[in-house]
N, C-alpha and C. Protein backbone atom coordinates (compact mmCIF):
# COMPACT_ATOMS: atom_id res chain seq x y z
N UNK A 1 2.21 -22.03 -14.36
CA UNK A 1 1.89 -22.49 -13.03
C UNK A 1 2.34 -21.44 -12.00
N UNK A 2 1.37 -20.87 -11.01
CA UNK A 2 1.66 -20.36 -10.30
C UNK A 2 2.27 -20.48 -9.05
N UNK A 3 3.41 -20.60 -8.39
CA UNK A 3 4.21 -20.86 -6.89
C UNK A 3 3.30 -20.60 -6.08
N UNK A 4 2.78 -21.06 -4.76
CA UNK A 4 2.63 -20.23 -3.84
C UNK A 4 3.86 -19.64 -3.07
N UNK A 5 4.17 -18.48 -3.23
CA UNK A 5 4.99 -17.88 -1.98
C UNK A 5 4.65 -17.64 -0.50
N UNK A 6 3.69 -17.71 -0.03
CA UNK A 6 3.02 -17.40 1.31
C UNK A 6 2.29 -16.35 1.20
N UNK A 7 1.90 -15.43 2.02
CA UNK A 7 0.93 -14.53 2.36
C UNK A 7 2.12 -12.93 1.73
N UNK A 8 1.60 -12.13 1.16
CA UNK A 8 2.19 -11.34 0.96
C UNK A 8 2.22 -10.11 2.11
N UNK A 9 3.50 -9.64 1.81
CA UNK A 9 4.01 -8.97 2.67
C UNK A 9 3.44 -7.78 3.00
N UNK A 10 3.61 -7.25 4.27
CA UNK A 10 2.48 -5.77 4.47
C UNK A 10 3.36 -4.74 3.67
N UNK A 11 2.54 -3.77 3.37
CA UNK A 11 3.50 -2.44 3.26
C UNK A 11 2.84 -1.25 3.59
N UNK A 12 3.44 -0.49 4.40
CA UNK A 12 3.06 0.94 4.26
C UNK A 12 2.32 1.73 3.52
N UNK A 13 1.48 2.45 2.97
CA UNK A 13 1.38 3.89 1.79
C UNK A 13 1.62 4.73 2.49
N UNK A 14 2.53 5.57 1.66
CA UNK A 14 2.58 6.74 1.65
C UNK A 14 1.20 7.80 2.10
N UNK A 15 1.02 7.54 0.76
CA UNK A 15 -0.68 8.19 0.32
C UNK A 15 -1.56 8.03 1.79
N UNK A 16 -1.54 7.24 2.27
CA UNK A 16 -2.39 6.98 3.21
C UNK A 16 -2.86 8.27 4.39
N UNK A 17 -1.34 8.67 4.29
CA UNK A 17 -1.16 9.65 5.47
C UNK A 17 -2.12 11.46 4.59
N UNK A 18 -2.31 11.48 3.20
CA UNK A 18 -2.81 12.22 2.65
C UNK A 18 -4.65 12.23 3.52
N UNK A 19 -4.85 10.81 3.99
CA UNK A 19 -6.11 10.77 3.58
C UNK A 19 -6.92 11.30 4.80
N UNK A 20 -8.14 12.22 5.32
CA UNK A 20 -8.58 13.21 6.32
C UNK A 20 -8.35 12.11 7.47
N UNK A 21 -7.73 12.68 8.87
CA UNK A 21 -8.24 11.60 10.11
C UNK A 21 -7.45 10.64 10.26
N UNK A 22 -6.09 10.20 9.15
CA UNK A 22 -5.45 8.63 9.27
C UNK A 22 -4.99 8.96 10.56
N UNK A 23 -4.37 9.95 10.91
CA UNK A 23 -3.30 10.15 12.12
C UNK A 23 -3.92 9.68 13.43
N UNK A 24 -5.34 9.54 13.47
CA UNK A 24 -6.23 9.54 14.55
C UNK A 24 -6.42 8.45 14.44
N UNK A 25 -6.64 7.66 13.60
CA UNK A 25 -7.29 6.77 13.10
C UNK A 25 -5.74 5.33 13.79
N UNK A 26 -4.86 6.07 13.34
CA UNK A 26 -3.74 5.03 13.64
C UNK A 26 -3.39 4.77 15.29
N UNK A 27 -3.31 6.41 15.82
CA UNK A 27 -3.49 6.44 17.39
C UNK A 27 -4.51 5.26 18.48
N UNK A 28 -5.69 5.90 17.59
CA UNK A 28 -7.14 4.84 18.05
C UNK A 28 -6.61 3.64 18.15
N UNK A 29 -6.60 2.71 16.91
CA UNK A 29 -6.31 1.30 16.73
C UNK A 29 -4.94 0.78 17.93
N UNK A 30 -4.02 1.89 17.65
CA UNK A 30 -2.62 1.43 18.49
C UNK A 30 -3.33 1.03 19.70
N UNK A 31 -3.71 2.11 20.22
CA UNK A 31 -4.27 2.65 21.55
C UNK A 31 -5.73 1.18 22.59
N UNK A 32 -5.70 0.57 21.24
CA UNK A 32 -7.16 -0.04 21.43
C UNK A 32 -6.21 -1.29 21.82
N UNK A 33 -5.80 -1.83 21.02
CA UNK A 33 -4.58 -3.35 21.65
C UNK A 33 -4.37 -3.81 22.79
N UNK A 34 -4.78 -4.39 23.14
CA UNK A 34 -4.26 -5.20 24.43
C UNK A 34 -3.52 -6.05 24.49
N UNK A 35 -2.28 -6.84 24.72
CA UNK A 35 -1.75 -8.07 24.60
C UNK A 35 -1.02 -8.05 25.50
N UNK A 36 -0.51 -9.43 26.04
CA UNK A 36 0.03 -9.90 27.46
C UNK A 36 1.43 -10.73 26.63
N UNK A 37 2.25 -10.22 27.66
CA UNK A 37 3.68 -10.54 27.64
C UNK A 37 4.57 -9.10 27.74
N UNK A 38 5.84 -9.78 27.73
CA UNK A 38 7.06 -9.19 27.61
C UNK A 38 6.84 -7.72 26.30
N UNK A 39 7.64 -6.95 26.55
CA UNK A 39 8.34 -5.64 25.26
C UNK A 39 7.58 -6.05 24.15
N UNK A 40 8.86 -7.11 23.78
CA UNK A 40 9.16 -7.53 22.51
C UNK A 40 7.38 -8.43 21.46
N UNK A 41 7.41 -9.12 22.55
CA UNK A 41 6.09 -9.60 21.82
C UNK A 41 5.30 -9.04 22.43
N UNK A 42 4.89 -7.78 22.85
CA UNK A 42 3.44 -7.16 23.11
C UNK A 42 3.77 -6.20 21.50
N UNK A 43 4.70 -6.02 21.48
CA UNK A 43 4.96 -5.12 20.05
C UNK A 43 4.10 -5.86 19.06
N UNK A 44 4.98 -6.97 19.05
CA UNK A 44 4.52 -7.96 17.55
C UNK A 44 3.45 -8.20 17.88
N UNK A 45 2.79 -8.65 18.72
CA UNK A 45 0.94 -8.77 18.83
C UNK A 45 0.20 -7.48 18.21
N UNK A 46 0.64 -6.46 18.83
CA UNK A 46 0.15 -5.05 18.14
C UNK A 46 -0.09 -5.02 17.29
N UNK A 47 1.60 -5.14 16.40
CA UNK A 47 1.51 -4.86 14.82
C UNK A 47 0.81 -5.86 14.30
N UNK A 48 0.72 -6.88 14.81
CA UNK A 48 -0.29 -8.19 13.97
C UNK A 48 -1.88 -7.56 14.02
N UNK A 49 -2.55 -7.35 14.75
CA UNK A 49 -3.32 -6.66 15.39
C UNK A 49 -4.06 -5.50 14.26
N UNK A 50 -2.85 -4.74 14.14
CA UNK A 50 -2.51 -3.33 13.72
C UNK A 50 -2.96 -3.70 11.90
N UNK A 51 -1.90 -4.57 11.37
CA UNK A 51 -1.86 -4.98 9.97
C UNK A 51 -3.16 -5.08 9.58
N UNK A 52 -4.08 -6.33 10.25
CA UNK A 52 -5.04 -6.71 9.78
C UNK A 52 -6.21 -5.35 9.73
N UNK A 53 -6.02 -4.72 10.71
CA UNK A 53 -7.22 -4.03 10.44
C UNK A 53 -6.68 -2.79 9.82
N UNK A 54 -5.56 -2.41 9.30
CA UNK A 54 -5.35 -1.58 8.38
C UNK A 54 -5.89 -1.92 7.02
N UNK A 55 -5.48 -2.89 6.84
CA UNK A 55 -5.75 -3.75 5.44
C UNK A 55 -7.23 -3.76 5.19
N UNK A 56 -8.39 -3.89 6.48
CA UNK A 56 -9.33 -3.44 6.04
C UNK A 56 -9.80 -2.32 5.71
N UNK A 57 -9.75 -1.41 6.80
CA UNK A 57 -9.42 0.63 6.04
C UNK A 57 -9.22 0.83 5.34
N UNK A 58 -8.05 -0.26 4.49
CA UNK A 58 -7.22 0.63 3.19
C UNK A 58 -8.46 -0.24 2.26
N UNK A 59 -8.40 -1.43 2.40
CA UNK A 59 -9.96 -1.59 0.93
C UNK A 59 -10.89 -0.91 1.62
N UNK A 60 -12.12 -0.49 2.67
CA UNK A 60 -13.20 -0.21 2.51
C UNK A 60 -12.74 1.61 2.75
N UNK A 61 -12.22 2.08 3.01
CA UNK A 61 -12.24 3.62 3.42
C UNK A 61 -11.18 4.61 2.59
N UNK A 62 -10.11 3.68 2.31
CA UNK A 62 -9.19 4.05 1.29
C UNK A 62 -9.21 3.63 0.02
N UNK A 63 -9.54 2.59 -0.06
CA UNK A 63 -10.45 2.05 -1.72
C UNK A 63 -9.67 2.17 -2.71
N UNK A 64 -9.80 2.09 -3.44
CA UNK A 64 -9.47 1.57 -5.40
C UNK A 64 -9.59 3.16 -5.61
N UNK A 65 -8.23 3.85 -5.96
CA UNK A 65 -7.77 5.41 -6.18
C UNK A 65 -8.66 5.25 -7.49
N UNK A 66 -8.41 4.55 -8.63
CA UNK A 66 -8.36 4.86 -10.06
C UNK A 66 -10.40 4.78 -10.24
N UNK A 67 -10.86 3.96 -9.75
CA UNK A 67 -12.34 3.83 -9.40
C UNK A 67 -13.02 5.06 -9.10
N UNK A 68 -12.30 5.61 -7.60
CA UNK A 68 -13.25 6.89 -7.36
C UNK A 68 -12.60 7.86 -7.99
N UNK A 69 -11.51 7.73 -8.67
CA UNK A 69 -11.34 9.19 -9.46
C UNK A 69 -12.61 8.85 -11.23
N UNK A 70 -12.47 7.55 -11.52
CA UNK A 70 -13.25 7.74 -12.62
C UNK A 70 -14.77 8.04 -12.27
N UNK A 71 -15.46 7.71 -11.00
CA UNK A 71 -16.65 7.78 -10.37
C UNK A 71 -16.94 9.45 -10.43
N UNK A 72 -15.81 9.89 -9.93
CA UNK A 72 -15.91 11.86 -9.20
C UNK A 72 -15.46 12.14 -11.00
N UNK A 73 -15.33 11.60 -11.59
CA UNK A 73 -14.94 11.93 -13.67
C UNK A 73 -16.24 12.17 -13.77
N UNK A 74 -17.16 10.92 -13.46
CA UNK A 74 -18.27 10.93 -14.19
C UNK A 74 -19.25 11.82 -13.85
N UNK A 75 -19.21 11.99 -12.43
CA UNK A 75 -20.14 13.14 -12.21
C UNK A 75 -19.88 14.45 -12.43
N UNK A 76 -18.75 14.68 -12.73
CA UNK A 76 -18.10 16.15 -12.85
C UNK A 76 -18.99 16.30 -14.29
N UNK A 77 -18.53 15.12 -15.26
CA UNK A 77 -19.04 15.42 -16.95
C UNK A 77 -20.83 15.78 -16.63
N UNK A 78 -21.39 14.81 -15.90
CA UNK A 78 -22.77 15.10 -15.48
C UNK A 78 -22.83 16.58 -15.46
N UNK A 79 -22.59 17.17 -13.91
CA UNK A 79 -22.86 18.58 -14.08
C UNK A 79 -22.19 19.44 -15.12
N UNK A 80 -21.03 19.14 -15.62
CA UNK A 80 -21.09 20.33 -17.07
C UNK A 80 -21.91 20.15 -17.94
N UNK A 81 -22.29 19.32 -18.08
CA UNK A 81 -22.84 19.09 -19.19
C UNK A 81 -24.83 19.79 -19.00
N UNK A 82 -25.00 19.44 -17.82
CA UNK A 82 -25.99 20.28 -16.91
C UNK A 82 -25.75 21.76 -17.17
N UNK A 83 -24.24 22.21 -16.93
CA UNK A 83 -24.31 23.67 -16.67
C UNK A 83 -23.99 23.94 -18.39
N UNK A 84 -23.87 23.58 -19.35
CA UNK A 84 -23.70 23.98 -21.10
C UNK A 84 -25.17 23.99 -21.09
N UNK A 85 -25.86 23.41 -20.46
CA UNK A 85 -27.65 23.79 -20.97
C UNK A 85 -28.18 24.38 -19.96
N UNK A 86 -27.32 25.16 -19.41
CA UNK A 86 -28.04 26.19 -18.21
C UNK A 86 -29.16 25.95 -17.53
N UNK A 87 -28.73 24.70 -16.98
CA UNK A 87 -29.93 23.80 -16.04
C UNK A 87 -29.42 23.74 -14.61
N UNK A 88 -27.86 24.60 -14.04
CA UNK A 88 -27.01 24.17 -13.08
C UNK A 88 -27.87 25.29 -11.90
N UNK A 89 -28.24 24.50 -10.65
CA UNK A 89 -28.17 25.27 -10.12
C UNK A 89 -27.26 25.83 -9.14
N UNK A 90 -27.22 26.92 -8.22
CA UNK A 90 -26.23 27.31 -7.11
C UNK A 90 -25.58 26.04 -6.37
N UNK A 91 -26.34 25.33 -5.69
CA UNK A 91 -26.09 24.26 -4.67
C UNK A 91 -25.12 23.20 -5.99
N UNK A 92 -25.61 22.90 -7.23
CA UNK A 92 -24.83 22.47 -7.97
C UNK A 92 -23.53 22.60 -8.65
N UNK A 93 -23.63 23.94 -8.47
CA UNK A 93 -22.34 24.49 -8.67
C UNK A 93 -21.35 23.94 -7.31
N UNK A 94 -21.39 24.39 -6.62
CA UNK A 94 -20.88 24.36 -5.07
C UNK A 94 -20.26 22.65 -5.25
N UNK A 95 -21.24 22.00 -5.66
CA UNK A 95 -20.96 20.20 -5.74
C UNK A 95 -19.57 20.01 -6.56
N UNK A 96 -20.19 20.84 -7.98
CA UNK A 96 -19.25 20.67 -8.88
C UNK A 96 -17.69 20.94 -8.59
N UNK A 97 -17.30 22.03 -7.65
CA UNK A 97 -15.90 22.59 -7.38
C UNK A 97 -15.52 21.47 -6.11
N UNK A 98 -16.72 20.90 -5.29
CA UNK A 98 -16.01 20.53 -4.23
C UNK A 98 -16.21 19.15 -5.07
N UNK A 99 -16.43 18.31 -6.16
CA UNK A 99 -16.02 17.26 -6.81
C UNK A 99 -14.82 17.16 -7.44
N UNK A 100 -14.38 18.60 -7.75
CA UNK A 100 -12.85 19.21 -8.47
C UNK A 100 -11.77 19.04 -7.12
N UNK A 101 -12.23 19.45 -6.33
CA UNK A 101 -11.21 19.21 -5.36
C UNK A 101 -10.74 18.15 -4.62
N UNK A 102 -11.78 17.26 -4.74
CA UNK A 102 -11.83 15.45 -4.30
C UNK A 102 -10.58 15.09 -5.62
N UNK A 103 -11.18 15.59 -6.93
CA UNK A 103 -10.75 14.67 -7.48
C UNK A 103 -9.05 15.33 -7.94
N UNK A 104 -8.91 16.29 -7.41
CA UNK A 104 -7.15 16.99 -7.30
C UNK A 104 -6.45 16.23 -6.28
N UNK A 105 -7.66 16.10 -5.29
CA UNK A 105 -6.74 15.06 -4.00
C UNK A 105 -6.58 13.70 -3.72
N UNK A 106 -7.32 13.16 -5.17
CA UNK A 106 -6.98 11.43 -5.59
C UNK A 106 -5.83 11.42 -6.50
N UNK A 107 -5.66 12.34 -7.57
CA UNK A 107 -4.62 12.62 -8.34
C UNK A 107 -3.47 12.76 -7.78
N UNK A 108 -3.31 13.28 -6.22
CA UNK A 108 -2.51 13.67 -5.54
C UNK A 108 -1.55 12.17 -4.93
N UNK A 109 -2.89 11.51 -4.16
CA UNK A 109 -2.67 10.26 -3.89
C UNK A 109 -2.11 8.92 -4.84
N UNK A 110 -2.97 9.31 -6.07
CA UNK A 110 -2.15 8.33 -6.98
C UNK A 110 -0.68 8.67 -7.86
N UNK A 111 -0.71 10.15 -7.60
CA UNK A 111 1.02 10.34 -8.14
C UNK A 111 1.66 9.57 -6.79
N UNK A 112 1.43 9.90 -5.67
CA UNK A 112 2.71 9.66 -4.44
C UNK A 112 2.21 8.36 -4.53
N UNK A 113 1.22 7.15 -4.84
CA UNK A 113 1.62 5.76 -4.97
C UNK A 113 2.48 5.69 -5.84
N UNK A 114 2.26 5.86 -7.39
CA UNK A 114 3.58 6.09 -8.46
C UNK A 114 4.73 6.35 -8.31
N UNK A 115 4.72 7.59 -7.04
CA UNK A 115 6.20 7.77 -6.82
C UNK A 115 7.00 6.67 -5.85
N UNK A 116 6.07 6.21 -5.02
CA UNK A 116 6.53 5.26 -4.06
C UNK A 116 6.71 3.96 -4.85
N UNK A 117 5.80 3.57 -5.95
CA UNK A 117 6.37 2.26 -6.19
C UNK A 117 7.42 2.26 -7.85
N UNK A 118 7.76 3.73 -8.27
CA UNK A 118 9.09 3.67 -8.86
C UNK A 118 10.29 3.70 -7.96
N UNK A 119 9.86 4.45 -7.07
CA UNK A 119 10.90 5.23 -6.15
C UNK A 119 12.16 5.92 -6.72
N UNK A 120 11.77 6.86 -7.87
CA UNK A 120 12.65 7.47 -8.90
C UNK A 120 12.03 8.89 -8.53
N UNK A 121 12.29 9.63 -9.41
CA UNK A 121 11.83 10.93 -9.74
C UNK A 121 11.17 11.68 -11.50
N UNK A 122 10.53 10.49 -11.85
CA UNK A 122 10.05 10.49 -13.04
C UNK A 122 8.72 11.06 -13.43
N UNK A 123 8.55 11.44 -11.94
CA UNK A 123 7.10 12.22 -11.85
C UNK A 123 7.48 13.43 -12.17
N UNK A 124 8.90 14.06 -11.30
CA UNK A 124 9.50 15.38 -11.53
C UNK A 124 9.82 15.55 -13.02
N UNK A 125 10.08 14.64 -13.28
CA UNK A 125 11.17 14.83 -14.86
C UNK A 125 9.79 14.26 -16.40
N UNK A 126 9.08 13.55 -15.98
CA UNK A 126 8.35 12.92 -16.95
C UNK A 126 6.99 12.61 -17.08
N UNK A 127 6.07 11.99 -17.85
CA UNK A 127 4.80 11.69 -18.05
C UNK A 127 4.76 10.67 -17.28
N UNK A 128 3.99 10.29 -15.87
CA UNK A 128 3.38 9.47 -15.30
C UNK A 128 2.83 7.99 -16.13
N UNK A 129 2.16 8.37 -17.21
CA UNK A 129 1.56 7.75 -17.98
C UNK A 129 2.46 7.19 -19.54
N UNK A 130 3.46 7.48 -18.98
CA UNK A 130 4.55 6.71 -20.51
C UNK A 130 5.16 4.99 -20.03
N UNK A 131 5.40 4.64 -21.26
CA UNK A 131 5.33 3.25 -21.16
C UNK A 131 6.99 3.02 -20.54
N UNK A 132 7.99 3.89 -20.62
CA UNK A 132 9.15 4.00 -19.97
C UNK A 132 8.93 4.38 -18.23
N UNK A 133 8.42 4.78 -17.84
CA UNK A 133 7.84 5.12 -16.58
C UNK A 133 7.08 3.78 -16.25
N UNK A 134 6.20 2.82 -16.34
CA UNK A 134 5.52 2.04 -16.07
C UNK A 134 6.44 0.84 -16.25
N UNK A 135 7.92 0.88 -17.44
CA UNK A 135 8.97 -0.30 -17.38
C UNK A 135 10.05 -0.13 -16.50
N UNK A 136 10.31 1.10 -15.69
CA UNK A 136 10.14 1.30 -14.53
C UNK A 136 10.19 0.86 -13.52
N UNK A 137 8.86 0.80 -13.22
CA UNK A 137 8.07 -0.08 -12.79
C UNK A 137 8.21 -1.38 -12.41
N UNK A 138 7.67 -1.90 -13.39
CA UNK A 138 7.73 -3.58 -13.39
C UNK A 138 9.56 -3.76 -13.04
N UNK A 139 10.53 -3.10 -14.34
CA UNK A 139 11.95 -4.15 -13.69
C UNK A 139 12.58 -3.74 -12.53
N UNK A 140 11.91 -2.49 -11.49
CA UNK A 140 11.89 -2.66 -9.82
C UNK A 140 11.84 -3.92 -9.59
N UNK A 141 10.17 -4.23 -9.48
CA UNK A 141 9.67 -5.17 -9.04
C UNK A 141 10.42 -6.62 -9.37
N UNK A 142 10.95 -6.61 -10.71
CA UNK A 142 11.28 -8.00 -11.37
C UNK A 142 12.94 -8.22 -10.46
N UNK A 143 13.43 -6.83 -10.38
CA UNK A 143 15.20 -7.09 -9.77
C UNK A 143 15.01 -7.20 -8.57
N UNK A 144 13.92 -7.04 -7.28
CA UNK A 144 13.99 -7.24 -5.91
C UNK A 144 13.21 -8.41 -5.84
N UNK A 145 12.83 -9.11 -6.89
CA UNK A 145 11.65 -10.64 -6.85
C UNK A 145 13.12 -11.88 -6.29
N UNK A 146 13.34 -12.46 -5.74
CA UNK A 146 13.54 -13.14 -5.03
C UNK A 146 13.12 -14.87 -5.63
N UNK A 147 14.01 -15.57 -6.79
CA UNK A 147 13.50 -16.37 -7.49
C UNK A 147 13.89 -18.05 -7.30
N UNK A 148 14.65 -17.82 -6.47
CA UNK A 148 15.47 -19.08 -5.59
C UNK A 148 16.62 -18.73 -4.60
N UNK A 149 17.44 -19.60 -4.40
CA UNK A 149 18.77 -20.23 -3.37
C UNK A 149 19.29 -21.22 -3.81
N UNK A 150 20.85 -20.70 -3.70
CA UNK A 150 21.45 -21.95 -3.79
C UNK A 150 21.82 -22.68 -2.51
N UNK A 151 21.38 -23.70 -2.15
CA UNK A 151 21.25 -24.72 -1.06
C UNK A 151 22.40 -25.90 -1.44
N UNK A 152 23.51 -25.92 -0.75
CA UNK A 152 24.58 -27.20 -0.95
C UNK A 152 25.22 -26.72 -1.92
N UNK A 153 25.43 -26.12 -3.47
CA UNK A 153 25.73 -26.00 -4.07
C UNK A 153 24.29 -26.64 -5.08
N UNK A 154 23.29 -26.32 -5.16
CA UNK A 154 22.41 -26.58 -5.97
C UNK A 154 21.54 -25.51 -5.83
N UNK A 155 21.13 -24.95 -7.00
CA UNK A 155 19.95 -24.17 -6.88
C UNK A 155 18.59 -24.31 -7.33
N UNK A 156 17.88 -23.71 -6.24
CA UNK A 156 16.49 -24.46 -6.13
C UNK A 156 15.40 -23.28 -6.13
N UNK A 157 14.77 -23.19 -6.96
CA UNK A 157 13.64 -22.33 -7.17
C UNK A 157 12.04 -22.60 -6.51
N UNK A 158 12.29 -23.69 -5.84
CA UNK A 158 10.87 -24.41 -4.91
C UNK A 158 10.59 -23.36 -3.78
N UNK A 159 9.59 -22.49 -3.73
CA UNK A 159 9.06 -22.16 -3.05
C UNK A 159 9.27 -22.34 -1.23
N UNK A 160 8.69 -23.55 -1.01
CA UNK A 160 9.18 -24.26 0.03
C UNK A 160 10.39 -24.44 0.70
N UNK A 161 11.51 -24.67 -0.01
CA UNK A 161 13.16 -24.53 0.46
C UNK A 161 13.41 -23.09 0.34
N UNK A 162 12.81 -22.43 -0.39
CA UNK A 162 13.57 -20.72 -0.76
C UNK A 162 12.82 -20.46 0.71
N UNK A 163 11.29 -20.59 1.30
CA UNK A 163 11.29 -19.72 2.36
C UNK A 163 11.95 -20.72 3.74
N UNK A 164 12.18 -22.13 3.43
CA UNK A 164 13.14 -22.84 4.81
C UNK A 164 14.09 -22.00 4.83
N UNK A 165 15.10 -21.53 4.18
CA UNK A 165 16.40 -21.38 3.89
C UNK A 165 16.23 -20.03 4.79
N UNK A 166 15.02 -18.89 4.03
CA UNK A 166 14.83 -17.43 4.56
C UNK A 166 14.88 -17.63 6.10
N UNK A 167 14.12 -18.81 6.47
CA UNK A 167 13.85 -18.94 7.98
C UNK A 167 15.08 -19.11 8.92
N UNK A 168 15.82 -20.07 8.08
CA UNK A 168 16.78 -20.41 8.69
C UNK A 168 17.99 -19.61 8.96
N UNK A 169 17.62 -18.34 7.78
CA UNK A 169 18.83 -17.14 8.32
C UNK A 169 18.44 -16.33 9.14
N UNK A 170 17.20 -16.10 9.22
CA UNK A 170 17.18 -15.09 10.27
C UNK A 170 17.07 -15.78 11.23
N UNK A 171 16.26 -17.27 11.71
CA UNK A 171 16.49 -18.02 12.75
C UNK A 171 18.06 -17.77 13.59
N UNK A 172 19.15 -18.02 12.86
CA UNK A 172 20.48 -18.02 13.15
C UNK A 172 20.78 -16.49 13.26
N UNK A 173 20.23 -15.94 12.69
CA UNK A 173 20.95 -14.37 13.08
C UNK A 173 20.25 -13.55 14.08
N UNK A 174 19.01 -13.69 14.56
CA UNK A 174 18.00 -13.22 15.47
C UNK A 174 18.15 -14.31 16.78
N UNK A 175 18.70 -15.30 17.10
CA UNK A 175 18.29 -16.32 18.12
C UNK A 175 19.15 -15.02 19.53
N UNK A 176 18.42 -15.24 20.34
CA UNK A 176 19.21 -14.48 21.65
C UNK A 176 19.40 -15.11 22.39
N UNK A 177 20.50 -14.52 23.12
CA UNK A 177 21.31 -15.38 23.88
C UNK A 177 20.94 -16.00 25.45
N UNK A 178 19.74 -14.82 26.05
CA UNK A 178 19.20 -14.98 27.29
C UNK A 178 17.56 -16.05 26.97
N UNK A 179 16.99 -15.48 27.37
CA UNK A 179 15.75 -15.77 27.61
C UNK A 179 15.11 -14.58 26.58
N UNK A 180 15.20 -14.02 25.86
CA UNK A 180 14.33 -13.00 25.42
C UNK A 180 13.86 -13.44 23.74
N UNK A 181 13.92 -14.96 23.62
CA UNK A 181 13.67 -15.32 22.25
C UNK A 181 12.29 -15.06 22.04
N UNK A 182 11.69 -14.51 20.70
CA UNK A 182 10.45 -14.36 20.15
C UNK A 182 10.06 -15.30 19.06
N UNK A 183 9.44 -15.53 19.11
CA UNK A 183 9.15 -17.17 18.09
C UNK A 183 8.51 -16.22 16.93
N UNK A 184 9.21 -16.29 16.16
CA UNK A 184 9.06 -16.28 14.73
C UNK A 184 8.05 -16.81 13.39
């Protein structure tokens, strides 16, 4: 049975910043925002703002790394296999190196996701592709997973009380003392 936990959390890439134009691309969007109020929540409108339409960029413009590297695979095998029967022409050639270089700069992008979501140095020291590198991996993910609270002296793995409880600490540790509260 699966929990719902809520909406998952944004994150950054790295990689992203690899990709032609993001820098402009991030300026634009900032730049485009409008929202009314105070500092504090014209920020958080932004970044709300900001999230969503990153999240679309990153699926339609930044896309599935492992996809277009096997896509720019397949056409690469196309033209060799063209140029072993000396059927390649000039303009094909030209395709072929600038398909080599797309596909050096997805390789590029998918090591620095790897490196960002070991956050080790196993790229420096090891095979990307070993099953110790990929366990890794996962018991990151498994030791920062977040699987209950103990509430009263009982612990409770319900979804629902684990994120009351989350609310309720930062509620208490974020509340300000003037007028400058941001609703959460």
């Amino acid at each position: 049975m699966i929990k719902d936990w809520g909406p998952r959390p944004f994150r950054y890439i790295d990689a992203w910043q690899m990709e032609s134009g993001f820098k402009e691309l991030v300026e634009d969007m900032w730049n485009f925002y409008t929202a009314r109020g105070d500092g504090i929540t014209n920020f958080k409108d932004k970044l709300k703002f900001f999230k969503e339409d990153l999240k679309v960029w990153n699926r339609e413009v930044f896309g599935n790394l492992k996809v277009s590297k096997n896509n720019i695979l397949k056409q690469i095998e196309v033209l060799d296999n063209q140029d072993d029967n000396n059927e390649l022409e000039e303009s094909a050639k030209i395709k072929s190196m600038d398909l080599t270089s797309q596909l050096k700069e997805i390789e590029n992008k998918i090591d620095s996701l790897l490196r960002e979501k070991a956050r080790s140095n196993w790229l420096k020291h090891g095979d990307s592709n070993s099953k110790f590198y990929h366990s890794c991996i996962r018991w990151r993910r498994i030791r920062n997973e977040v699987k209950g609270v103990e509430v009263g002296g009982q612990w409770s793995e319900d979804p629902e009380v684990v994120k009351g409880q989350a609310k309720k600490i930062f509620e208490e540790r974020f509340t300000a003392t003037k007028n400058f509260r941001v609703r959460l």
